[in-house]
PDB file of N, CA and C in Angstrom:
ATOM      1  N   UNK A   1     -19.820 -16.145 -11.247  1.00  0.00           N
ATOM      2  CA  UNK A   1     -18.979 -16.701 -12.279  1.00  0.00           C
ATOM      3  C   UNK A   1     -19.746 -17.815 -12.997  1.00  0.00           C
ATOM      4  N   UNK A   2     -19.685 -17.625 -14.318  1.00  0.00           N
ATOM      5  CA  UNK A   2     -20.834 -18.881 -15.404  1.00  0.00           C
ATOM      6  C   UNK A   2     -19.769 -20.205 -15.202  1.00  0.00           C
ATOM      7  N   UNK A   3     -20.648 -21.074 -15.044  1.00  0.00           N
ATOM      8  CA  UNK A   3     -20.263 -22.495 -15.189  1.00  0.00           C
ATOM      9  C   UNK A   3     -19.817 -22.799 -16.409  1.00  0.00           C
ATOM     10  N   UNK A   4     -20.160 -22.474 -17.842  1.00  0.00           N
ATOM     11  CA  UNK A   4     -19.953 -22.950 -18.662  1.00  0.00           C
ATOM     12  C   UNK A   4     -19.216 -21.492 -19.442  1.00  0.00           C
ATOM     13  N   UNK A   5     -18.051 -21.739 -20.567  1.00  0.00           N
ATOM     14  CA  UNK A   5     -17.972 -20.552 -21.097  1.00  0.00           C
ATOM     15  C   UNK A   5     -18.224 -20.845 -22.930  1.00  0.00           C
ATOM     16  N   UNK A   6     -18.634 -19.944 -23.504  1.00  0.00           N
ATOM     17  CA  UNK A   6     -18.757 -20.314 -24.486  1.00  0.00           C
ATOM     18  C   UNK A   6     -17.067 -19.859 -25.577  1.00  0.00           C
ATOM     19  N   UNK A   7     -17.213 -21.223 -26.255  1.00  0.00           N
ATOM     20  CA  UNK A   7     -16.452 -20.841 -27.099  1.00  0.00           C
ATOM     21  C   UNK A   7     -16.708 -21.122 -28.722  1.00  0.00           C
ATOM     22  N   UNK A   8     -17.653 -21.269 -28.996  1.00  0.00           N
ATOM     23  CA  UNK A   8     -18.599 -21.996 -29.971  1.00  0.00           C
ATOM     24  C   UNK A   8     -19.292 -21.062 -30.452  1.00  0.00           C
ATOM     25  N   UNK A   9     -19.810 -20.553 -31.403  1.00  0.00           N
ATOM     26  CA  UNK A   9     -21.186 -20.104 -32.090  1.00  0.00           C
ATOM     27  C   UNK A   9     -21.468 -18.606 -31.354  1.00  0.00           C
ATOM     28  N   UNK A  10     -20.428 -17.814 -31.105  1.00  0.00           N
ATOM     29  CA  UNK A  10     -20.087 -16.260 -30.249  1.00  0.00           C
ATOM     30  C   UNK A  10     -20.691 -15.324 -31.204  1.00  0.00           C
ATOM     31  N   UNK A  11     -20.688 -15.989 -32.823  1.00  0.00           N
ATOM     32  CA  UNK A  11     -21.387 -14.519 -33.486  1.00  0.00           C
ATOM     33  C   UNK A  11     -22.582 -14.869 -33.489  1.00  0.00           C
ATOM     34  N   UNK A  12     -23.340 -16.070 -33.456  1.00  0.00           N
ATOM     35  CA  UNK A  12     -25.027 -16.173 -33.495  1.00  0.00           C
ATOM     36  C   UNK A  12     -25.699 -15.351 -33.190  1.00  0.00           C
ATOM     37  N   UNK A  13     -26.717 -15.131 -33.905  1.00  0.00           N
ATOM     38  CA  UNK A  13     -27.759 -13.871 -33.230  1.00  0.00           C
ATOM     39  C   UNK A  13     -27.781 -14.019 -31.964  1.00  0.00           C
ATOM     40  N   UNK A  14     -27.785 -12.635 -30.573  1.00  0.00           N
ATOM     41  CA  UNK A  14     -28.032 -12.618 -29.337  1.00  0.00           C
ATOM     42  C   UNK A  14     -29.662 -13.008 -28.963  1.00  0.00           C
ATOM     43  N   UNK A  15     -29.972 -13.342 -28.172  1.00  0.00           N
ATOM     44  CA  UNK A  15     -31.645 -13.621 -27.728  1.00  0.00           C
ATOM     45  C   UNK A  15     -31.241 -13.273 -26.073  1.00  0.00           C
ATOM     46  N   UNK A  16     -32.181 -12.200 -25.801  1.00  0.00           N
ATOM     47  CA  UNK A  16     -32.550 -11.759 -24.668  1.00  0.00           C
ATOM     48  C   UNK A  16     -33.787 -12.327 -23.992  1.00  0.00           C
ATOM     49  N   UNK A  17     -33.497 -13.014 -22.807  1.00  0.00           N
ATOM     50  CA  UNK A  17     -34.156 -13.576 -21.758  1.00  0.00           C
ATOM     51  C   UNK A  17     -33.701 -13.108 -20.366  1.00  0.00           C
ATOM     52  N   UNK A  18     -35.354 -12.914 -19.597  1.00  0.00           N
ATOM     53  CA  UNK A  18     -34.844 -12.899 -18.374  1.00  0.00           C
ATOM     54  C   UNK A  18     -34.945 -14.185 -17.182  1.00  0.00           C
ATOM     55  N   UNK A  19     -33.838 -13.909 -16.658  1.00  0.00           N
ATOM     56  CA  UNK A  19     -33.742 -14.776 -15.890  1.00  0.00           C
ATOM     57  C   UNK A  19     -33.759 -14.677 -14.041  1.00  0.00           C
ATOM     58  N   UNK A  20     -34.676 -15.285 -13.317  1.00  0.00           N
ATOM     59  CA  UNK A  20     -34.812 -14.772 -11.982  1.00  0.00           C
ATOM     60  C   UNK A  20     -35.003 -13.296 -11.954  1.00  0.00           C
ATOM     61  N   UNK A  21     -35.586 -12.415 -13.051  1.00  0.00           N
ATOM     62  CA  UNK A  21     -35.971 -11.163 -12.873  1.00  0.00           C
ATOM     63  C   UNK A  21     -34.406 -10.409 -13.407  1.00  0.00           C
ATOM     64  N   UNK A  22     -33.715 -10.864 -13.602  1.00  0.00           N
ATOM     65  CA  UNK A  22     -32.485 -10.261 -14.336  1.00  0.00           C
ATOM     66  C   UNK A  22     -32.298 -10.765 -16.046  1.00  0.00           C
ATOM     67  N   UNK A  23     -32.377  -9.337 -16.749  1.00  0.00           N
ATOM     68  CA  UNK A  23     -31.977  -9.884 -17.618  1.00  0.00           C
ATOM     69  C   UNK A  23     -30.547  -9.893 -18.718  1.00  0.00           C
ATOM     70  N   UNK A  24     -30.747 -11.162 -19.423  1.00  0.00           N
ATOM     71  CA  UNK A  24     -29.557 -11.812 -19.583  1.00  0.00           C
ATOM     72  C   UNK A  24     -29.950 -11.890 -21.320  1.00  0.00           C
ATOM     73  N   UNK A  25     -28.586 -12.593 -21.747  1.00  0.00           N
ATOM     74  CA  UNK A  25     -28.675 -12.819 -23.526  1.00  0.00           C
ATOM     75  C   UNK A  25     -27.799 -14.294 -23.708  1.00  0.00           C
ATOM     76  N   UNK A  26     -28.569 -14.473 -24.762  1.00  0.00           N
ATOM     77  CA  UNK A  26     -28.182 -16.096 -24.516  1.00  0.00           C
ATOM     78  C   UNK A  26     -27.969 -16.273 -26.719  1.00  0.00           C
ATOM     79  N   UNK A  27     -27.475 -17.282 -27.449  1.00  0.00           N
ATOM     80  CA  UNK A  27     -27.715 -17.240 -28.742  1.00  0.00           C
ATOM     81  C   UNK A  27     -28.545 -17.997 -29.148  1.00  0.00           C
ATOM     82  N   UNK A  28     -28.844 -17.378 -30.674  1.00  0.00           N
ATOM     83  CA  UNK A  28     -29.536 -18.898 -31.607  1.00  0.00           C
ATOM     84  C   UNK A  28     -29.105 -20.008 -31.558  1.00  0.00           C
ATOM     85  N   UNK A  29     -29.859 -20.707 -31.489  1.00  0.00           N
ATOM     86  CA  UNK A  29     -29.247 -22.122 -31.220  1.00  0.00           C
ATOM     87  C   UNK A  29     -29.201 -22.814 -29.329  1.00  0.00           C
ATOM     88  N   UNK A  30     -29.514 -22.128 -28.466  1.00  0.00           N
ATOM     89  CA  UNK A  30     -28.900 -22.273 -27.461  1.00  0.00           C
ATOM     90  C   UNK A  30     -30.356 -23.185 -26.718  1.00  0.00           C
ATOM     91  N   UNK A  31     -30.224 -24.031 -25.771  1.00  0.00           N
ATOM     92  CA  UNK A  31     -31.020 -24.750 -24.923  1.00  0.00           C
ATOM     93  C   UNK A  31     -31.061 -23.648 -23.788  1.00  0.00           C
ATOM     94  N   UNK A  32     -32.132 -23.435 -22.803  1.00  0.00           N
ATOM     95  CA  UNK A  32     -32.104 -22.939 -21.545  1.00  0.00           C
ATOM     96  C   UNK A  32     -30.991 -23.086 -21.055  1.00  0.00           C
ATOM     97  N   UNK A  33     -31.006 -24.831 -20.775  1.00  0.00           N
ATOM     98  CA  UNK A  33     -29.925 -24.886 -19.454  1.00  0.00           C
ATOM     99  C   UNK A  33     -28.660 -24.567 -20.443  1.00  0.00           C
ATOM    100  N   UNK A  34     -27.721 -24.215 -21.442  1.00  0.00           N
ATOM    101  CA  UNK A  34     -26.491 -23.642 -22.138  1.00  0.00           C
ATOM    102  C   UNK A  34     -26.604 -22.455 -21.826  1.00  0.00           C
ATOM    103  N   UNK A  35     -27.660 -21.454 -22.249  1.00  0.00           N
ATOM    104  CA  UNK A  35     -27.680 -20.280 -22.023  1.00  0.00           C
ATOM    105  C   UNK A  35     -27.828 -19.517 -20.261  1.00  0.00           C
ATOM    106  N   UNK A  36     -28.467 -20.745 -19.899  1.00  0.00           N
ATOM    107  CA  UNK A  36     -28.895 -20.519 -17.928  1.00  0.00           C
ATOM    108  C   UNK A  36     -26.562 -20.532 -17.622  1.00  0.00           C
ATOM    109  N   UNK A  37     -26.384 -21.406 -18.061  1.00  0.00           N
ATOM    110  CA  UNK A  37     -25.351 -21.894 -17.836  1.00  0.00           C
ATOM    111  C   UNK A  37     -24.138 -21.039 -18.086  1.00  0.00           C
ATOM    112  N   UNK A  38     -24.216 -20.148 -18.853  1.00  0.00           N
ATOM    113  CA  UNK A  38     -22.971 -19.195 -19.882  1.00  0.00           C
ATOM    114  C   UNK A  38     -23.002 -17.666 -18.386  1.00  0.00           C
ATOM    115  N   UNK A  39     -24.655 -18.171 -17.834  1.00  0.00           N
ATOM    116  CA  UNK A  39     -24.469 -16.534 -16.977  1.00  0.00           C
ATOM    117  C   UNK A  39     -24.144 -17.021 -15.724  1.00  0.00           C
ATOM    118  N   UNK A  40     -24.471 -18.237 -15.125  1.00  0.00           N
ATOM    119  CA  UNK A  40     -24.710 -18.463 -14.063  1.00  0.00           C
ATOM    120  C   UNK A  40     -23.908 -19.555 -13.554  1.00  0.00           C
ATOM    121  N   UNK A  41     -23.814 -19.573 -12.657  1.00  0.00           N
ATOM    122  CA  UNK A  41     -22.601 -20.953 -12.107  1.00  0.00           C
ATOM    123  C   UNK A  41     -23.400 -21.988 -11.683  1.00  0.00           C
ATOM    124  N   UNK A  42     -24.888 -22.034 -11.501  1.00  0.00           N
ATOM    125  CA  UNK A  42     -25.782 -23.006 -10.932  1.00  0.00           C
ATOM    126  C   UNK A  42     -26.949 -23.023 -12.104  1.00  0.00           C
ATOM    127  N   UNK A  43     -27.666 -24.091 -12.221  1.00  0.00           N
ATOM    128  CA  UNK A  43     -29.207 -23.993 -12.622  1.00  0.00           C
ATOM    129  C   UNK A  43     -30.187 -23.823 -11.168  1.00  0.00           C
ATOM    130  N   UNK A  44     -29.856 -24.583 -10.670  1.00  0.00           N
ATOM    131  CA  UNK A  44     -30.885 -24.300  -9.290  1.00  0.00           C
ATOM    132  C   UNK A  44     -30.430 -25.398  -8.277  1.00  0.00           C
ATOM    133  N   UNK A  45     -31.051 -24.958  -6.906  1.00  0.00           N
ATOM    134  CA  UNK A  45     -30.647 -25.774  -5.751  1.00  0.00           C
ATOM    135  C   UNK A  45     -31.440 -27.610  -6.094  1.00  0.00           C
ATOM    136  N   UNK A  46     -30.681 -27.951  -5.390  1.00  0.00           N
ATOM    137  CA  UNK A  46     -31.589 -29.747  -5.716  1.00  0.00           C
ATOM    138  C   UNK A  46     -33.371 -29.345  -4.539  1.00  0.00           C
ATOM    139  N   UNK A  47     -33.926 -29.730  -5.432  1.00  0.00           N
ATOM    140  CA  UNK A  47     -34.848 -29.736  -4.484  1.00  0.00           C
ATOM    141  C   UNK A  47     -35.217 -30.688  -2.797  1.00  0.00           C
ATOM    142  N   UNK A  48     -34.406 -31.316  -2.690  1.00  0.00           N
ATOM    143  CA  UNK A  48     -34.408 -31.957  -1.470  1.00  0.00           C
ATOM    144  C   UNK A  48     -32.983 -32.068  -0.333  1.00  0.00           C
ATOM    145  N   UNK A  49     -31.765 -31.587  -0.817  1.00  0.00           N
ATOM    146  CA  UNK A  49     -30.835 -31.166  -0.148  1.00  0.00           C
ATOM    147  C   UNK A  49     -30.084 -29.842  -0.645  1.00  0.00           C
ATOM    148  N   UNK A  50     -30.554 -28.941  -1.213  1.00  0.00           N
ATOM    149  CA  UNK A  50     -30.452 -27.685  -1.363  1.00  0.00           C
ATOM    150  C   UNK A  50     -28.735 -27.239  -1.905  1.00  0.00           C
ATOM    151  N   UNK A  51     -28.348 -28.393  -2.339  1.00  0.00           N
ATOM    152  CA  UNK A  51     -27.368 -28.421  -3.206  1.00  0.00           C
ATOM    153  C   UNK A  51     -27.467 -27.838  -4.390  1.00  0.00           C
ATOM    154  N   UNK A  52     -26.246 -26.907  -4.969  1.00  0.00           N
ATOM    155  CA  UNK A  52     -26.270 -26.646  -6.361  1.00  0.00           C
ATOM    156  C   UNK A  52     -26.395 -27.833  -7.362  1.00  0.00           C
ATOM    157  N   UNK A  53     -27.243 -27.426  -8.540  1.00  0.00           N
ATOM    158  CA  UNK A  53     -27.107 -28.656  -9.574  1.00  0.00           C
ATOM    159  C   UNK A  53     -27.386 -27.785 -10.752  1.00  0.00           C
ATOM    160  N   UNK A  54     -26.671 -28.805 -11.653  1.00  0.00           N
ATOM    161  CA  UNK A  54     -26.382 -27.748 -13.136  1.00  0.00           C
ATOM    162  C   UNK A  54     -27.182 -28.650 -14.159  1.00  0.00           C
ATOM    163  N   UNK A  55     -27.954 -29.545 -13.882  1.00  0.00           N
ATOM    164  CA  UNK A  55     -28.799 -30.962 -14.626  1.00  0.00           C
ATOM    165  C   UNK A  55     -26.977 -31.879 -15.254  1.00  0.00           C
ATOM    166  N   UNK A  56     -27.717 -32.795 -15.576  1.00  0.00           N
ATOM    167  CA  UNK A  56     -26.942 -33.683 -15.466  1.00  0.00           C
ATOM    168  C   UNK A  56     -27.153 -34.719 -16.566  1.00  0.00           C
ATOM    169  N   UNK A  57     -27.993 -35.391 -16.967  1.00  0.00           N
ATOM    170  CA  UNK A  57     -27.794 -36.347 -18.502  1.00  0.00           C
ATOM    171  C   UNK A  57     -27.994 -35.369 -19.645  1.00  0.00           C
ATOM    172  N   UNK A  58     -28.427 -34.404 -19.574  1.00  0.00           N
ATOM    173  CA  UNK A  58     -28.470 -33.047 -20.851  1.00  0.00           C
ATOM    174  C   UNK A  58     -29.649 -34.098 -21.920  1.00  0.00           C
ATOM    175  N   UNK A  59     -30.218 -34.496 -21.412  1.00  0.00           N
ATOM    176  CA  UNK A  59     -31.215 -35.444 -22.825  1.00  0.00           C
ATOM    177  C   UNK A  59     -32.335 -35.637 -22.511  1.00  0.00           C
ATOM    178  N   UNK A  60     -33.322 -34.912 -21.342  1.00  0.00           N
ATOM    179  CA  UNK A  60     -33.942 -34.858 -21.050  1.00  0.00           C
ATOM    180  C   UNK A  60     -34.537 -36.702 -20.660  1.00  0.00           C
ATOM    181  N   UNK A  61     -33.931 -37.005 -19.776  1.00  0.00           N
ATOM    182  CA  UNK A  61     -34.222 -38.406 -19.358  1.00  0.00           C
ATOM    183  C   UNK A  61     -34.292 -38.236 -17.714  1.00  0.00           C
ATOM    184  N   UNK A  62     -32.987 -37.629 -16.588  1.00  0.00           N
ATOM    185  CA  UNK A  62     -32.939 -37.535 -15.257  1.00  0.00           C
ATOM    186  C   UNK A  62     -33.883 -36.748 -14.646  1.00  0.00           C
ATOM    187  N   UNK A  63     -34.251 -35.335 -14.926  1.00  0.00           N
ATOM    188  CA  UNK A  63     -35.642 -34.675 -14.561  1.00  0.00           C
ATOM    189  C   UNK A  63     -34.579 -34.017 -13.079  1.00  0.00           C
ATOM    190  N   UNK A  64     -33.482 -33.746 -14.148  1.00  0.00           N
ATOM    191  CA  UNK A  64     -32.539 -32.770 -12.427  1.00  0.00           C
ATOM    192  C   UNK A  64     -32.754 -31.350 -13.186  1.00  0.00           C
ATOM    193  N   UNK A  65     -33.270 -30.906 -14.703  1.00  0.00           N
ATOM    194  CA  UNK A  65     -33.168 -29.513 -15.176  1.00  0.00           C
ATOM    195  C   UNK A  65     -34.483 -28.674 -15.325  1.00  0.00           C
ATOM    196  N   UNK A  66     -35.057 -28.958 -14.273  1.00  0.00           N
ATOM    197  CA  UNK A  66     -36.629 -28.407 -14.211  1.00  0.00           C
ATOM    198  C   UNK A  66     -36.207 -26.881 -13.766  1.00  0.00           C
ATOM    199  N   UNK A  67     -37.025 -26.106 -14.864  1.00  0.00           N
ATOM    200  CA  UNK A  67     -37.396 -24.745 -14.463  1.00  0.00           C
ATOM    201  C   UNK A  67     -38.412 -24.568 -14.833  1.00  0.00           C
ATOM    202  N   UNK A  68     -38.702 -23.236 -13.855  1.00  0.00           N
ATOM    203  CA  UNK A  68     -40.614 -22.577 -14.512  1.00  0.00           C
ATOM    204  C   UNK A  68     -40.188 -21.609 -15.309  1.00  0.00           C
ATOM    205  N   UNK A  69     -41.258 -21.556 -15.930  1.00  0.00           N
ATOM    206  CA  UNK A  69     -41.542 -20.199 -17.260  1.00  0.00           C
ATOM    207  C   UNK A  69     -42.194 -19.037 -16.791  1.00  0.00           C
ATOM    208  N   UNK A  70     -42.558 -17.829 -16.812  1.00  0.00           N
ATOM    209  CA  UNK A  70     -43.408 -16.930 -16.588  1.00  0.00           C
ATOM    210  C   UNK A  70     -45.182 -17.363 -16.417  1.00  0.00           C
ATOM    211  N   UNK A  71     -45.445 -18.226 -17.084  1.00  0.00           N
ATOM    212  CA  UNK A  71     -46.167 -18.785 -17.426  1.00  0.00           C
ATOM    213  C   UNK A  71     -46.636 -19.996 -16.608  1.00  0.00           C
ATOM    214  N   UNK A  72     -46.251 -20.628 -15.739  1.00  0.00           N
ATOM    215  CA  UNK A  72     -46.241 -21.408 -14.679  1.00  0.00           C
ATOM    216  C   UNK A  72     -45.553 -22.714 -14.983  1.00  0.00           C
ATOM    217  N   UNK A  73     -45.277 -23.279 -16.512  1.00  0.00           N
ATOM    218  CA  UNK A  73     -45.011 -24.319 -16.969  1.00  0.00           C
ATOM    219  C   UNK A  73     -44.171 -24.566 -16.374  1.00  0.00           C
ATOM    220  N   UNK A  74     -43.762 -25.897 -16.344  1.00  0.00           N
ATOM    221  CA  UNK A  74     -42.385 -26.242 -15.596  1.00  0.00           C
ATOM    222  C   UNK A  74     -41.664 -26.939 -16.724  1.00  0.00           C
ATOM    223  N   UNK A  75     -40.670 -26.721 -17.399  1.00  0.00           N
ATOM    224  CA  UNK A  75     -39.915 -27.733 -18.829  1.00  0.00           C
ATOM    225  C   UNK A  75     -38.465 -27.666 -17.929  1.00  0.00           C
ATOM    226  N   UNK A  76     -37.957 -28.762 -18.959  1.00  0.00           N
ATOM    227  CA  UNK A  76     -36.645 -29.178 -18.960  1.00  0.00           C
ATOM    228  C   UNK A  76     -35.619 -28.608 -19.421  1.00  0.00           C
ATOM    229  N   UNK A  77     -35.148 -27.916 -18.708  1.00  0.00           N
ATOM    230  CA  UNK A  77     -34.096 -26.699 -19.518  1.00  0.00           C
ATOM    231  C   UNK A  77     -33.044 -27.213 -20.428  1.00  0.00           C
ATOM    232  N   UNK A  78     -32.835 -28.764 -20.517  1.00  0.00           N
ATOM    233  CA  UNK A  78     -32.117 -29.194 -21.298  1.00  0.00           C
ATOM    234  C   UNK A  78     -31.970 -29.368 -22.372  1.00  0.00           C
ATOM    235  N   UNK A  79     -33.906 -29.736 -22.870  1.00  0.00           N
ATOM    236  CA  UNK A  79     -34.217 -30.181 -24.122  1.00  0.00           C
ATOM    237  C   UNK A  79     -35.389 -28.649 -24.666  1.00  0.00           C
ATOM    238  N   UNK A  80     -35.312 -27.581 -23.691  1.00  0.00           N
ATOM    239  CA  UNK A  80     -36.183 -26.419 -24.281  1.00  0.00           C
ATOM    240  C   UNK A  80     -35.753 -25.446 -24.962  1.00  0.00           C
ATOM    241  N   UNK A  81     -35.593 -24.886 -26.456  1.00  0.00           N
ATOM    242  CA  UNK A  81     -34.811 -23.819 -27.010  1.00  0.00           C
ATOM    243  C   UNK A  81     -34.890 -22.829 -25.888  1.00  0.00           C
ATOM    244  N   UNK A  82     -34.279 -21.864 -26.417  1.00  0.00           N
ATOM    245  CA  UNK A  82     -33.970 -20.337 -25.632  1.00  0.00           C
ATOM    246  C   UNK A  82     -35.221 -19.859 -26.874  1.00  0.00           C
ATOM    247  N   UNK A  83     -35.579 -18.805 -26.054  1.00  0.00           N
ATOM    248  CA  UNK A  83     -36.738 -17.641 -27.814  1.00  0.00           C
ATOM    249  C   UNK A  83     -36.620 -16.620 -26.445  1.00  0.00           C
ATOM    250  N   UNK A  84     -36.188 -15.774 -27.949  1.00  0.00           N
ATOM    251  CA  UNK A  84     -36.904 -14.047 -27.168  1.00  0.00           C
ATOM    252  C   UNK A  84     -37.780 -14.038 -26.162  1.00  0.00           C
ATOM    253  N   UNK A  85     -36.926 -13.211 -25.164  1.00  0.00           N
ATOM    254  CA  UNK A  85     -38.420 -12.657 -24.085  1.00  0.00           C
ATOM    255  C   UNK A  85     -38.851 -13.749 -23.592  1.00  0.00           C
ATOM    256  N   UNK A  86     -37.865 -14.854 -22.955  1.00  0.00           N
ATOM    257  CA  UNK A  86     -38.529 -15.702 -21.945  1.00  0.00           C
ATOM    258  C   UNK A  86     -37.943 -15.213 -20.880  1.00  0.00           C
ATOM    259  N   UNK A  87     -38.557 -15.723 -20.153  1.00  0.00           N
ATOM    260  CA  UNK A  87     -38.812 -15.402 -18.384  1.00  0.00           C
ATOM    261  C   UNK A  87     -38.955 -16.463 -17.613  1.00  0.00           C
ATOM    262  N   UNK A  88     -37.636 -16.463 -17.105  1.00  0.00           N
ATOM    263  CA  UNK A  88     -37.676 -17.754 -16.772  1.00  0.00           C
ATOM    264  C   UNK A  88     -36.814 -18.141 -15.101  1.00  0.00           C
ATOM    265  N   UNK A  89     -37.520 -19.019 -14.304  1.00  0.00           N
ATOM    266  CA  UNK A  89     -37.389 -18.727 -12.581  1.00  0.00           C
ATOM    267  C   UNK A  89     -36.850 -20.098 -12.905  1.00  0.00           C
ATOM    268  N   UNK A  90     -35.552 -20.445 -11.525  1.00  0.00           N
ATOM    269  CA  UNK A  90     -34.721 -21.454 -11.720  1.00  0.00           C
ATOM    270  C   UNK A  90     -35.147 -22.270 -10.000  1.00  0.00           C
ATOM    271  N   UNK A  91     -35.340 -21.457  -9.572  1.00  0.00           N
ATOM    272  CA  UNK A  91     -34.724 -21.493  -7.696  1.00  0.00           C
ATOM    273  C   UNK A  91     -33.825 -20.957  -7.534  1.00  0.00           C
ATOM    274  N   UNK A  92     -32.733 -20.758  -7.854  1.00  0.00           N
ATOM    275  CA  UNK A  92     -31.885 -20.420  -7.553  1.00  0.00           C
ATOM    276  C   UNK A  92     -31.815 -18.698  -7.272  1.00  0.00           C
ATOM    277  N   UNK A  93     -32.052 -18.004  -6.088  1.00  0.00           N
ATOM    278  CA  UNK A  93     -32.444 -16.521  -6.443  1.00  0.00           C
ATOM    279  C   UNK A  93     -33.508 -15.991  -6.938  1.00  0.00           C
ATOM    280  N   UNK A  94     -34.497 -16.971  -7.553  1.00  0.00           N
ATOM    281  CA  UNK A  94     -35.543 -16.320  -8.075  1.00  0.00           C
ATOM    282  C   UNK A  94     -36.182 -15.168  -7.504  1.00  0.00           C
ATOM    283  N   UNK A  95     -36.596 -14.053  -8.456  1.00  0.00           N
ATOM    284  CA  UNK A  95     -37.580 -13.279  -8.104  1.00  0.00           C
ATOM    285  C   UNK A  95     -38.910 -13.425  -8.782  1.00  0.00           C
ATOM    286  N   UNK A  96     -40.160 -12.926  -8.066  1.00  0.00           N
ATOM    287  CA  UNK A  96     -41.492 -12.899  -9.204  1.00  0.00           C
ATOM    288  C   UNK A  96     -41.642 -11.710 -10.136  1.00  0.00           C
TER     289      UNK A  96
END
């Protein structure tokens, strides 16, 4: 069940990303963690007590919305657009 539901901006162009090896569609306009958020009920476990966390100041200041890219990068899902054809590992379930 998604944490967040959208009720905002439903006709925007769709953008397909995968996520943990599943893929998902997220819109124009959308940040990672909005679009991580519309499919998923978590962004990822906390890294030190394995708690769900969904990030938390959304402004890229706390450093609780770290995900990797296909690519190894690690960004802030808060402050990173969504674009076509990302691939993108949370912790949470990830696959390679």
């Amino acid at each position: 069940m998604p944490l967040l539901y959208r009720v905002a901006r439903q006709n925007e162009v769709p953008i397909r990303f995968m996520l943990n090896g599943r893929p998902c569609e997220g819109r124009r306009g959308d940040t990672l963690l909005s679009a991580i958020l519309t499919v998923e009920e978590q962004l990822r476990p906390s890294d030190f007590t394995q708690e769900p966390r969904a990030g938390f100041c959304q402004m890229s200041a706390c450093q609780d919305c770290w995900v990797t890219l296909q690519n190894g990068d690690r960004v802030r899902a808060c402050s990173t657009p969504l674009a076509d054809g990302m691939h993108v590992m949370t912790g949470a379930g990830e696959t390679a």
